[in-house]
Protein backbone atom coordinates (compact mmCIF):
# COMPACT_ATOMS: atom_id res chain seq x y z
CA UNK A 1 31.51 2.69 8.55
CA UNK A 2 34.73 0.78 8.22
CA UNK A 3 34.66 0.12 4.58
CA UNK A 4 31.94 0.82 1.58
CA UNK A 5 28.86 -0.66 1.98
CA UNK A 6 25.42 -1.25 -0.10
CA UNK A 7 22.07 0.35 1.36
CA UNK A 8 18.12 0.12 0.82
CA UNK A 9 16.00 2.85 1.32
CA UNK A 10 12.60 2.87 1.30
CA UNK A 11 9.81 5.59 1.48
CA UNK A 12 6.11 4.61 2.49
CA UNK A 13 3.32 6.84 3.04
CA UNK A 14 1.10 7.50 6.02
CA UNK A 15 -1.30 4.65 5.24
CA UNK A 16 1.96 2.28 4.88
CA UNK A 17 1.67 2.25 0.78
CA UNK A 18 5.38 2.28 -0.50
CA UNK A 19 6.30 5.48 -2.34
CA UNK A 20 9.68 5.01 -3.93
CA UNK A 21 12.53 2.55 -2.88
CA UNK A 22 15.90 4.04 -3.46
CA UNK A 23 19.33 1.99 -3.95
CA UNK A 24 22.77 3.52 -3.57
CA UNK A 25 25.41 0.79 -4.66
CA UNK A 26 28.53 2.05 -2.48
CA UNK A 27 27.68 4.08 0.43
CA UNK A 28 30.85 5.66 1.49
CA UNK A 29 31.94 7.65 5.63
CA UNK A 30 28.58 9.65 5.73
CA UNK A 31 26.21 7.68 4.83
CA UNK A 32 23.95 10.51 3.02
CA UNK A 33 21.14 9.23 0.93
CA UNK A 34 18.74 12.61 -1.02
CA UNK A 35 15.11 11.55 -1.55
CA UNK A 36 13.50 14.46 -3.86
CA UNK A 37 10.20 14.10 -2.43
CA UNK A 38 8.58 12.27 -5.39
CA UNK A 39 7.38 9.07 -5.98
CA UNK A 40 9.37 6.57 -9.10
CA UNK A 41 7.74 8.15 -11.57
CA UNK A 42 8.55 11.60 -10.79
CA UNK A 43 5.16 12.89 -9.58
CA UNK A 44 5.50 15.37 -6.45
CA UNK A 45 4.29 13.34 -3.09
CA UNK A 46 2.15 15.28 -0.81
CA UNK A 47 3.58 17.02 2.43
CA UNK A 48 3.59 15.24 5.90
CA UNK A 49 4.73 12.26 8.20
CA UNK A 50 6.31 9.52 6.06
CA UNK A 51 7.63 6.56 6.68
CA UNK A 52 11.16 4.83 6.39
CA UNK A 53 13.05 1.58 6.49
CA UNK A 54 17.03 1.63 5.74
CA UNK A 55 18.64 -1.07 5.16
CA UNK A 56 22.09 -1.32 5.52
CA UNK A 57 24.87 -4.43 6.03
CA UNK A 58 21.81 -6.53 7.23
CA UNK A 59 20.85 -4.28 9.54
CA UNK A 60 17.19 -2.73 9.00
CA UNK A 61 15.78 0.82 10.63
CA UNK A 62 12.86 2.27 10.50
CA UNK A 63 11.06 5.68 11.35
CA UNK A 64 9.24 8.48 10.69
CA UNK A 65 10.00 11.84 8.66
CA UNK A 66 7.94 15.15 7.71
CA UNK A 67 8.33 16.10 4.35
CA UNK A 68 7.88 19.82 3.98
CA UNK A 69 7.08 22.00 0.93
């Protein structure tokens, strides 16, 4: 990225439910965003295939990830 930019990052589980939706204000060259495997109110989410959707400058991705514990 050219400049700082604001992102949108949202966890859903397998069944499409959303799990927690994380924010980060200024996202700087590496575009790193930590999810701690647990939903807003700090309860531990199960293991397995999760889903994503980023959201970045207007632009919007989505996929799958495996969380592992």
């Amino acid at each position: 990225m050219d400049r700082p930019a604001r992102l949108s990052l949202k966890i859903c589980d397998p069944r499409g439910r959303l799990v927690r939706t994380l924010a980060v204000e200024r996202v700087v060259e590496d575009g790193a965003v930590r999810w701690d495997g647990t939903y807003g109110c700090g309860r531990q989410v199960a293991p397995g295939v999760h889903f994503y959707e980023v959201s970045l400058n207007g632009q919007v991705r989505v996929g799958k990830l495996t969380l592992v514990q």
